[in-house]
Protein backbone atom coordinates (compact mmCIF):
# COMPACT_ATOMS: atom_id res chain seq x y z
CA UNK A 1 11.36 -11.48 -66.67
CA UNK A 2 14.98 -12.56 -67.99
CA UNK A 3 17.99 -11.10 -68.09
CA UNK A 4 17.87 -11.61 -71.88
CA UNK A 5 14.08 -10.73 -71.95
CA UNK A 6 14.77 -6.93 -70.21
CA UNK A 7 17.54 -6.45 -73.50
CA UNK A 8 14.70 -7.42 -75.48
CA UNK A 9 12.57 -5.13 -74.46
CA UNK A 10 15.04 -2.09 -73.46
CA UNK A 11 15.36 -1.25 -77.17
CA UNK A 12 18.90 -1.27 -77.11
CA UNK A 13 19.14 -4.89 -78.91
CA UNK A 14 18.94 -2.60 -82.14
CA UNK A 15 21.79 -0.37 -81.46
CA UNK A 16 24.01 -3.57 -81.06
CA UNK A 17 25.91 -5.20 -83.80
CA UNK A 18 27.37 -4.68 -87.03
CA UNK A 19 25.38 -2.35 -89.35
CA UNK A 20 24.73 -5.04 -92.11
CA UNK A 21 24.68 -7.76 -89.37
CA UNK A 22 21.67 -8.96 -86.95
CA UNK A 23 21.14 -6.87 -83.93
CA UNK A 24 22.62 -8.67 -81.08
CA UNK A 25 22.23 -8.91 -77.00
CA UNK A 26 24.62 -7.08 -74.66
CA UNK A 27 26.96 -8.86 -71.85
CA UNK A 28 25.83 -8.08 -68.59
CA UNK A 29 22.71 -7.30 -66.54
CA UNK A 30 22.29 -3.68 -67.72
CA UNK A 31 18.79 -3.31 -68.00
CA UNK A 32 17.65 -5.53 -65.56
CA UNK A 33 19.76 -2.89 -63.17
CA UNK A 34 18.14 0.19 -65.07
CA UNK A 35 14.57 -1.74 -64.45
CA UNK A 36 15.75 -1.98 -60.41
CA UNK A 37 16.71 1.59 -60.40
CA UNK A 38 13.83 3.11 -61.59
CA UNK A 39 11.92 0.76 -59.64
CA UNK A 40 13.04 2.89 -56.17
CA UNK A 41 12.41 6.31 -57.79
CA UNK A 42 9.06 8.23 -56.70
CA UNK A 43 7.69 8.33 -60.28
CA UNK A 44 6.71 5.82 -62.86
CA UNK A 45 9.73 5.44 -65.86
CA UNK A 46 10.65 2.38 -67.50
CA UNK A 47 13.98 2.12 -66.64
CA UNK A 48 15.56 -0.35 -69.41
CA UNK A 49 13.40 1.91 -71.90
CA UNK A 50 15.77 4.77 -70.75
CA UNK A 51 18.68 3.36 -72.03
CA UNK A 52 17.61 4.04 -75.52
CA UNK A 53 15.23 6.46 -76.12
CA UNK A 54 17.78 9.37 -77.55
CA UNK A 55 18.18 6.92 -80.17
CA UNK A 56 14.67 7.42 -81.00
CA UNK A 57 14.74 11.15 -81.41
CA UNK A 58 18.26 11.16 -83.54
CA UNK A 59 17.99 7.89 -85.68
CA UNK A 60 20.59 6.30 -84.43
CA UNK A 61 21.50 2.92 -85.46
CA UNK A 62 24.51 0.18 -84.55
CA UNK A 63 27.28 0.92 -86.25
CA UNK A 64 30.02 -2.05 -84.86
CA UNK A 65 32.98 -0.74 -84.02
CA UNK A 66 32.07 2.86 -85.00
CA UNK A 67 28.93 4.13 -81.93
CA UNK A 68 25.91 4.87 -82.55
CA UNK A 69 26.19 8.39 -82.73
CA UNK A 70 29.50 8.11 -84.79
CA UNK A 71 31.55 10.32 -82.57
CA UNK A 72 33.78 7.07 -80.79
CA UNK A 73 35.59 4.43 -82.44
CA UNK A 74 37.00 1.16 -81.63
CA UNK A 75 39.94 0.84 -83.21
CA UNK A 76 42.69 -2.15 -82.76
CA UNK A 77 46.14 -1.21 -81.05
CA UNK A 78 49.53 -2.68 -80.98
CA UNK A 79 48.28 -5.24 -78.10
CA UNK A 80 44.54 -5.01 -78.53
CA UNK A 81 41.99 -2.69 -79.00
CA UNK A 82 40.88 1.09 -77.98
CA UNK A 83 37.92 3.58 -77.68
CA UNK A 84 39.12 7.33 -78.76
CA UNK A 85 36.18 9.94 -78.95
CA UNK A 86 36.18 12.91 -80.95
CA UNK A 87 32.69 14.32 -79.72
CA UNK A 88 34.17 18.21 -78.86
CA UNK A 89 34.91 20.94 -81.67
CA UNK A 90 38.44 20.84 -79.71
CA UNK A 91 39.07 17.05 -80.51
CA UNK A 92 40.69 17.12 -83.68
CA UNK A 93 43.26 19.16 -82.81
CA UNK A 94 43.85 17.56 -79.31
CA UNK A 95 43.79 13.97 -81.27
CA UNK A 96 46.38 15.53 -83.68
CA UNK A 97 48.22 16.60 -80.35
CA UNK A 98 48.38 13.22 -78.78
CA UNK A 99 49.86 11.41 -81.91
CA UNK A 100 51.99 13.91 -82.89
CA UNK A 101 51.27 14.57 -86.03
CA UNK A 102 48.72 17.15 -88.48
CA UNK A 103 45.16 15.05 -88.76
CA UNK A 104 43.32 17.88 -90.73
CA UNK A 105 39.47 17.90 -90.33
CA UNK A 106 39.58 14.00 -90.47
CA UNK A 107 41.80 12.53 -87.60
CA UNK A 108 40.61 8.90 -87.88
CA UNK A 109 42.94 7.92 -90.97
CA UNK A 110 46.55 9.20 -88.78
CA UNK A 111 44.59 8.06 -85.32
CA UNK A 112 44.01 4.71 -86.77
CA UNK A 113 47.93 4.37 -87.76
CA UNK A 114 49.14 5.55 -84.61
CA UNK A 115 47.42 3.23 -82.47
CA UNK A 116 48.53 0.28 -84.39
CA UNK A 117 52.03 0.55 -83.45
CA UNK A 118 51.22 1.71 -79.80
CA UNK A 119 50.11 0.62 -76.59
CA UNK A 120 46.58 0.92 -74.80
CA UNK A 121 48.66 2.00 -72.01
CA UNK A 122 50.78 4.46 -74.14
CA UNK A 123 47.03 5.93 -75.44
CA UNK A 124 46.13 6.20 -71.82
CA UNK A 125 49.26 7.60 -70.19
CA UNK A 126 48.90 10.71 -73.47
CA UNK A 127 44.91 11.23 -73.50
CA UNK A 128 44.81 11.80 -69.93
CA UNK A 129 47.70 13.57 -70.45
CA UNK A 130 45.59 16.25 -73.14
CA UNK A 131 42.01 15.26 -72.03
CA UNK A 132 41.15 13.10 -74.40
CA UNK A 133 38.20 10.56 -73.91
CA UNK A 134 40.47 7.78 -75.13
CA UNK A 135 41.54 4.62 -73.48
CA UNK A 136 42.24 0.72 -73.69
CA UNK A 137 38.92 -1.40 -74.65
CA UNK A 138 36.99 -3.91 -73.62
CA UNK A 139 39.44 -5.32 -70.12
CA UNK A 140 38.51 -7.48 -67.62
CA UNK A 141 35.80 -5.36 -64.94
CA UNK A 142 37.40 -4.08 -61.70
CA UNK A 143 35.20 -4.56 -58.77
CA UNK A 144 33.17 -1.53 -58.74
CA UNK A 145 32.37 1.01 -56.21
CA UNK A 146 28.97 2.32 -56.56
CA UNK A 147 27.71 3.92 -53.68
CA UNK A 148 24.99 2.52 -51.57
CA UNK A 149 21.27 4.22 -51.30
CA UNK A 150 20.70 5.41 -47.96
CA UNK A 151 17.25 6.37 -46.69
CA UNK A 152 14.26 7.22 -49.23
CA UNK A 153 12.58 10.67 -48.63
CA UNK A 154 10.69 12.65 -50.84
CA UNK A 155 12.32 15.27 -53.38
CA UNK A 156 9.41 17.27 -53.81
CA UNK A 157 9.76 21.14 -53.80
CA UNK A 158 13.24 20.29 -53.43
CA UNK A 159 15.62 23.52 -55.27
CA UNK A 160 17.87 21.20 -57.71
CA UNK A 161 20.61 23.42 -59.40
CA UNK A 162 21.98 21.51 -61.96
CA UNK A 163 25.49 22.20 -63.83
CA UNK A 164 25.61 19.31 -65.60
CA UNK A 165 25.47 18.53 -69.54
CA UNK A 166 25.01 16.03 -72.33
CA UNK A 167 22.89 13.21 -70.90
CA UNK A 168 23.75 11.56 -67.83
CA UNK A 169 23.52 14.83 -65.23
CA UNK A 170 20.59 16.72 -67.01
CA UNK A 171 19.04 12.54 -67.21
CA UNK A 172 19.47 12.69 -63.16
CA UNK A 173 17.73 16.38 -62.78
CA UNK A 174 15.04 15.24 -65.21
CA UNK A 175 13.90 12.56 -63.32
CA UNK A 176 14.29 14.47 -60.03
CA UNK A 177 12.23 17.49 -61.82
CA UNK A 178 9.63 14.74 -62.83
CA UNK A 179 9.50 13.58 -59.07
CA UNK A 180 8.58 17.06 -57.93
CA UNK A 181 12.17 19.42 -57.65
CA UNK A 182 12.89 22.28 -59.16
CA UNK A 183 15.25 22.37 -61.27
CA UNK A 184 16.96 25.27 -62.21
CA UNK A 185 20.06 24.38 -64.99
CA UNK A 186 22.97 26.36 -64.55
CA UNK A 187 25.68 27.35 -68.01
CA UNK A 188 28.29 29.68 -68.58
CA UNK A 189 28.63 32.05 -71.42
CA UNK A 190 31.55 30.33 -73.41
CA UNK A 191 30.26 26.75 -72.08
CA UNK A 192 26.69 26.45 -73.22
CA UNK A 193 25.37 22.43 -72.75
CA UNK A 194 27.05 20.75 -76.28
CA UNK A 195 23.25 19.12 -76.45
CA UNK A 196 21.77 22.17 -77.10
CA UNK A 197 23.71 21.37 -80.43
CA UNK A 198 22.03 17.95 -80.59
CA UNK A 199 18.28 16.67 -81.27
CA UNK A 200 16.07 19.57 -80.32
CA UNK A 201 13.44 17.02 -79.24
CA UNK A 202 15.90 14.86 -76.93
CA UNK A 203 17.12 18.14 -75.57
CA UNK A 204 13.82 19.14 -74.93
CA UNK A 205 12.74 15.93 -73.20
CA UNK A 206 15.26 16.28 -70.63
CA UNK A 207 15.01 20.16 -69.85
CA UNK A 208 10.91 20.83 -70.39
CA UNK A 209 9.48 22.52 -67.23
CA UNK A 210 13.37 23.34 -65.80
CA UNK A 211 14.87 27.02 -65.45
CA UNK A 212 17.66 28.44 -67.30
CA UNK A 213 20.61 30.47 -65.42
CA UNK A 214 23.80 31.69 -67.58
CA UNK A 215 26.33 33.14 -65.21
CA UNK A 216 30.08 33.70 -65.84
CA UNK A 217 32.04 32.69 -63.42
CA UNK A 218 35.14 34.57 -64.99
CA UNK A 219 33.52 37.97 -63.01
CA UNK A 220 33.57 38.09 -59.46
CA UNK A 221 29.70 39.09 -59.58
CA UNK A 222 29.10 35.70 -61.75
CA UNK A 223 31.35 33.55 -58.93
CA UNK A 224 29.58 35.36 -55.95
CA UNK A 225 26.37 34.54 -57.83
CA UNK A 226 26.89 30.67 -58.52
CA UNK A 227 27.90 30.33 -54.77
CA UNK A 228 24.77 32.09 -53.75
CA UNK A 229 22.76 29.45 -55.71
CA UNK A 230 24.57 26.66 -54.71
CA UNK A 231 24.13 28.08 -51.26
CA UNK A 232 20.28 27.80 -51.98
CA UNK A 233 20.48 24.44 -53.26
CA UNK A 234 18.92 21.27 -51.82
CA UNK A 235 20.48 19.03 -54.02
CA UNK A 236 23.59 19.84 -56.97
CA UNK A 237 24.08 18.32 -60.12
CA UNK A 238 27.47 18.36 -61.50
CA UNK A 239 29.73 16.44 -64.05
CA UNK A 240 32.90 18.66 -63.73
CA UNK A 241 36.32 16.93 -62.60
CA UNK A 242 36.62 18.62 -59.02
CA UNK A 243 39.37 21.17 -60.19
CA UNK A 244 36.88 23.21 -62.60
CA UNK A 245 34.50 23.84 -60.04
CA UNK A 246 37.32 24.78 -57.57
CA UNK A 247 37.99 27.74 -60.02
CA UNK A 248 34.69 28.74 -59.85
CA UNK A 249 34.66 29.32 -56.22
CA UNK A 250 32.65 26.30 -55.56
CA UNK A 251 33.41 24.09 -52.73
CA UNK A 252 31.46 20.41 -52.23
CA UNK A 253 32.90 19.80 -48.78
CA UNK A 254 31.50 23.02 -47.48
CA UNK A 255 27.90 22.66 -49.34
CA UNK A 256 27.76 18.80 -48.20
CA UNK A 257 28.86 19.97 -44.49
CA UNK A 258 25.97 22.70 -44.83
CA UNK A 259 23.43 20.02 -45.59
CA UNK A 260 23.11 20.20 -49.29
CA UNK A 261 23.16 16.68 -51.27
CA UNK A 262 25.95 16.75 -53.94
CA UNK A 263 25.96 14.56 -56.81
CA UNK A 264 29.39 14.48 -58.19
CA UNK A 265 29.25 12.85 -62.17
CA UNK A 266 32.77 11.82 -63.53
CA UNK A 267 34.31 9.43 -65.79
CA UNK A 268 36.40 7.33 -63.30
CA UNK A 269 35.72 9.26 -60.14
CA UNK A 270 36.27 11.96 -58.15
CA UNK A 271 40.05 11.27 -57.22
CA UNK A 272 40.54 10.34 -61.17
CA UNK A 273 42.05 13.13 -64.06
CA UNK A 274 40.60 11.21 -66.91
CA UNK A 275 37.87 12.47 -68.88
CA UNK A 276 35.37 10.24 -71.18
CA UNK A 277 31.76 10.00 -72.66
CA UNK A 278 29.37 7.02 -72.19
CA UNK A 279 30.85 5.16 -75.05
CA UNK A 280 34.46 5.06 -74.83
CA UNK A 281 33.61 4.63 -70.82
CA UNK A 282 31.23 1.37 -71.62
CA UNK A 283 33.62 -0.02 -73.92
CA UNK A 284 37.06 0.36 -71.53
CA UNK A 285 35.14 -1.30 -69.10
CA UNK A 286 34.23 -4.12 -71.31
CA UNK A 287 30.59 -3.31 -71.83
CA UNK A 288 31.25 -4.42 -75.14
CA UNK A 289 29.65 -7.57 -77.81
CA UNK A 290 32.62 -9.42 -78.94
CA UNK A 291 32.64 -11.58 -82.35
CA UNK A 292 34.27 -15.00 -82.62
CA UNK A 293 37.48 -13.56 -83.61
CA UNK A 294 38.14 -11.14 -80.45
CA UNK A 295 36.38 -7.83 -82.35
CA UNK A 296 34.88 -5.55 -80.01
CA UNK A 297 31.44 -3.86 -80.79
CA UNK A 298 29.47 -0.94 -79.63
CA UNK A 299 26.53 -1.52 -77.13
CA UNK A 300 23.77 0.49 -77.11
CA UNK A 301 23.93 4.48 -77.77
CA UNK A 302 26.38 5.74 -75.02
CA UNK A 303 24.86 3.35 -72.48
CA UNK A 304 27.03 4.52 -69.60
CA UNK A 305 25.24 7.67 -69.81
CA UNK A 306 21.55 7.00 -68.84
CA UNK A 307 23.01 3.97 -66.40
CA UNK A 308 24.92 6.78 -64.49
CA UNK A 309 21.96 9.05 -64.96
CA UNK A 310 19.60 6.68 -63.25
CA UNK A 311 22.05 5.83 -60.26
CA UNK A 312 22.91 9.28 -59.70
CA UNK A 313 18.56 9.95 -59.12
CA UNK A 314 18.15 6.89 -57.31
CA UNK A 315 20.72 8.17 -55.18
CA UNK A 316 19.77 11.60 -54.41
CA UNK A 317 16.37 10.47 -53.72
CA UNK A 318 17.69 9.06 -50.26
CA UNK A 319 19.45 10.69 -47.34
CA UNK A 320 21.28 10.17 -43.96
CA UNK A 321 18.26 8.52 -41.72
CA UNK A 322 18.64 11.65 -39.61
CA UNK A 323 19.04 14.02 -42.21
CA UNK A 324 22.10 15.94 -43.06
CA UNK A 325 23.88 16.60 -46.28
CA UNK A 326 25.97 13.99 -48.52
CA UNK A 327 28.44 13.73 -51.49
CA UNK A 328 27.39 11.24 -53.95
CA UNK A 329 30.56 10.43 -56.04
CA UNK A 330 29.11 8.61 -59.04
CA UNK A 331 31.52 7.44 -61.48
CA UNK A 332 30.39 5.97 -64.91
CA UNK A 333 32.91 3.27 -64.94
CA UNK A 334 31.91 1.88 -61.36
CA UNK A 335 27.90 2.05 -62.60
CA UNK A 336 29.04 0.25 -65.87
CA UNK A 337 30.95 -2.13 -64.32
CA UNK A 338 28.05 -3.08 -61.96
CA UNK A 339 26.48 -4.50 -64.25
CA UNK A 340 29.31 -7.12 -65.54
CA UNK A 341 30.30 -10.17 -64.08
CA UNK A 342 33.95 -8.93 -62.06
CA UNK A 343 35.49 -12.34 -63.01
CA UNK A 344 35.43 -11.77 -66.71
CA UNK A 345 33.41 -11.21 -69.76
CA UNK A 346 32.29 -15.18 -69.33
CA UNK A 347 30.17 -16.63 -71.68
CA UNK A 348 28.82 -15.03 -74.92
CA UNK A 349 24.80 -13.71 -74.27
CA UNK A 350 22.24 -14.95 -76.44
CA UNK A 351 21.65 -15.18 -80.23
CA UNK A 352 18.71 -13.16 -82.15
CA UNK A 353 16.75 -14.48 -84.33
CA UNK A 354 14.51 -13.63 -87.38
CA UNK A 355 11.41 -15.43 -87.40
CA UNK A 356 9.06 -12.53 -89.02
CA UNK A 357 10.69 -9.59 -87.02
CA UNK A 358 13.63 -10.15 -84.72
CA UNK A 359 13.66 -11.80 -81.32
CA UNK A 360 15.77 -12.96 -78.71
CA UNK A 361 16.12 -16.17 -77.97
CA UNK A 362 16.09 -16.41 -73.95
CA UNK A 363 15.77 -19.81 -73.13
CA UNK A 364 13.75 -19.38 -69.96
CA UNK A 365 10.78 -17.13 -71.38
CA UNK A 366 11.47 -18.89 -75.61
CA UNK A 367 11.93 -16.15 -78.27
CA UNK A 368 11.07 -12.78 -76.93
CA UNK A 369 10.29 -9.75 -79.62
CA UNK A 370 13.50 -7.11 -79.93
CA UNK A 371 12.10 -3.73 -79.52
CA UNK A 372 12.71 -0.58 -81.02
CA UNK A 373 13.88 2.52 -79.13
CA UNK A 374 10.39 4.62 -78.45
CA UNK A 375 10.05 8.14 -77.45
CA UNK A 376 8.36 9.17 -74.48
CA UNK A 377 5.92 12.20 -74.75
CA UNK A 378 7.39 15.37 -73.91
CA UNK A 379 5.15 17.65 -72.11
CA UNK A 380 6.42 21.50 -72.03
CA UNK A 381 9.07 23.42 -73.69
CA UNK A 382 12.97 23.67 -72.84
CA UNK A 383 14.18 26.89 -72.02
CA UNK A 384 16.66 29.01 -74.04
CA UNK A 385 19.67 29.69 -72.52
CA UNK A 386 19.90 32.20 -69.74
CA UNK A 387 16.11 33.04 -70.23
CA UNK A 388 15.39 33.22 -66.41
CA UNK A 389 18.62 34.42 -64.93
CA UNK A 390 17.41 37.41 -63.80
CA UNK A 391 14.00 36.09 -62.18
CA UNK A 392 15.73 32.88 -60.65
CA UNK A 393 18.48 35.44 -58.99
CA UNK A 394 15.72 38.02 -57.88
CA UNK A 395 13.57 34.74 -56.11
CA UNK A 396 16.14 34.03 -54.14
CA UNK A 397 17.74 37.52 -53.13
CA UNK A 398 21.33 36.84 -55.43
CA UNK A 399 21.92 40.28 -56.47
CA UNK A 400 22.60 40.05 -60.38
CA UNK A 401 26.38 39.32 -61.75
């Protein structure tokens, strides 16, 4: 199959485009990389399928130059064009912060102003400045630096303890819980997972069959507790920057030199302060569809997301030959950029057509049907927050916070 043909069939061809304009074809090789990812994992998932399917819980649709889920905006600046999120309850205020000025409930009108008479690089310097998923759109790709698979071995029975949120970590434990782990997902009492807010059925998708754990890690019984776990871990999920775990008392260099696979989730990486969400992350790396006149668009629903989500299980499904542990540092940017060409955006992909329906026209394999995001069946129930704190902490001999 194409290049062209896997967009086709991923489902995210819809999610592309203008709203009152055809649905168009991504740059880049994204599916065909989600189809080779899943590909190496121990249990059957369509990988390009992936890169969709929340869309076809919540509705979604493409929005061009607003996302699909209408939190991120592309918005042109005094020398081009930027992505600025406003996902979090907090981002109002902190996008009020950054420009200077009161935004009220509605910060795009002031945003929008500000940015035309300013810099991508004055945006950047002042959201990572205030932790705001904001930054310059739609640049040449760097050469990324995704890390290489090492051996396979099985993950089954494997203890997964999982602090991640939103989509990309809790994407990785799914498909690690689906391959046989345990997972047990770990929140604290003032930071609950923000997609517990979301589509109940999405949410549900990702966390059926997994174990709930709220501990607060502003006690010392809640700190001695989380280490205890992570002690007990065979493999850890996190999408933290490395500081907020250091306050909890948690240390990757000691679990990894213990044995225990870590699988660090950022923005930018590990050694990086920014912060950002798989939209603004796809389009500063210039995962974007441009239009004839230089107009960035969105791809996809927060695409960077289930790309990272799928690395980050294909990775901790392999291991040092002779076992041992390992620190997976899997940065959204690097998976995004992976999938572009590192010389430049080259050549604009493929036009859709409509011929009864619309299809792609590929060239190689003729005009190929564009799919629709699908669910996939969702066997279980999610737990509710904190529901088996107790019984995961008595399992494993943690006295209770």
């Amino acid at each position: 199959m194409s290049v062209l043909a896997e967009w086709a069939a991923s489902g995210v061809v819809p999610l592309t485009g203008r709203p009152d304009g055809p649905p168009l074809v991504p740059p880049g090789r994204g599916a065909a990389l989600a189809r080779e990812l899943a590909e190496t994992l121990p249990v059957p998932v369509d990988g390009p399928r992936l890169l969709s399917e929340r869309a076809a819980f919540t509705g979604h649709r493409r929005g061009g130059t607003v996302s699909a889920g209408g939190s991120c905006r592309l918005l042109p600046t005094a020398d081009g064009w930027a992505a600025v999120s406003c996902a979090r309850p907090d981002d109002p205020a902190l996008l009020g912060a950054m420009i200077g000025a009161e935004t009220g409930p509605d910060p795009w009108p002031a945003v929008a102003a500000w940015l035309r008479v300013h810099t991508g690089d004055e945006l950047a310097e002042r959201a990572e400045l205030l932790g705001v998923a904001a930054g310059p759109a739609g640049g040449t790709p760097r050469r990324p630096a995704v890390p290489a698979p090492l051996s396979p071995r099985s993950v089954e029975g494997l203890l997964v303890v999982d602090f991640s949120a939103l989509w990309a970590g809790p994407l990785c434990a799914h498909l690690l819980g689906l391959a046989g782990a345990r997972v047990v997902k770990v929140e604290t009492p003032s930071r609950p997972d923000g997609a517990r807010r979301g589509d109940p059925g999405f949410y549900r998708l990702l966390h059926a069959g997994h174990r709930s754990v709220v501990l607060d890690p502003g006690t010392a019984p809640g700190r001695h507790a989380m280490a205890a776990l992570v002690d007990a871990a065979d493999i850890v999920v996190e999408a933290s920057r490395p500081r907020a775990l250091a306050r909890f008392g948690l240390d990757a260099d000691a679990a990894v030199a213990a044995g225990t696979t870590w699988v660090s989730i950022t923005a930018y990486g590990r050694d990086a302060d920014r912060v950002g969400f798989g939209d603004d992350v796809a389009a500063a790396c210039g995962l974007v569809r441009r239009e004839p006149d230089g107009t960035p668009l969105f791809c996809g629903d927060a695409i960077a997301d289930p790309l990272t989500g799928l690395t980050a299980a294909a990775l901790a499904c392999t291991a040092p030959p002779g076992g041992g542990g390992v620190l997976w540092d899997v940065a959204m940017s690097d998976v995004v950029a992976a999938t572009l060409d590192p010389r430049g955006p080259g050549a604009p992909p493929a036009a859709v057509r409509h011929c009864d329906g619309w299809a792609v026209d590929t060239g190689t394999d003729g005009l190929v049907p564009v799919a629709e995001p699908v669910r996939r069946r969702v066997d279980g129930t999610a737990p509710e927050s904190g529901r088996d704190t107790a019984e995961v902490l008595r399992e494993l001999g943690i006295p209770g916070p």
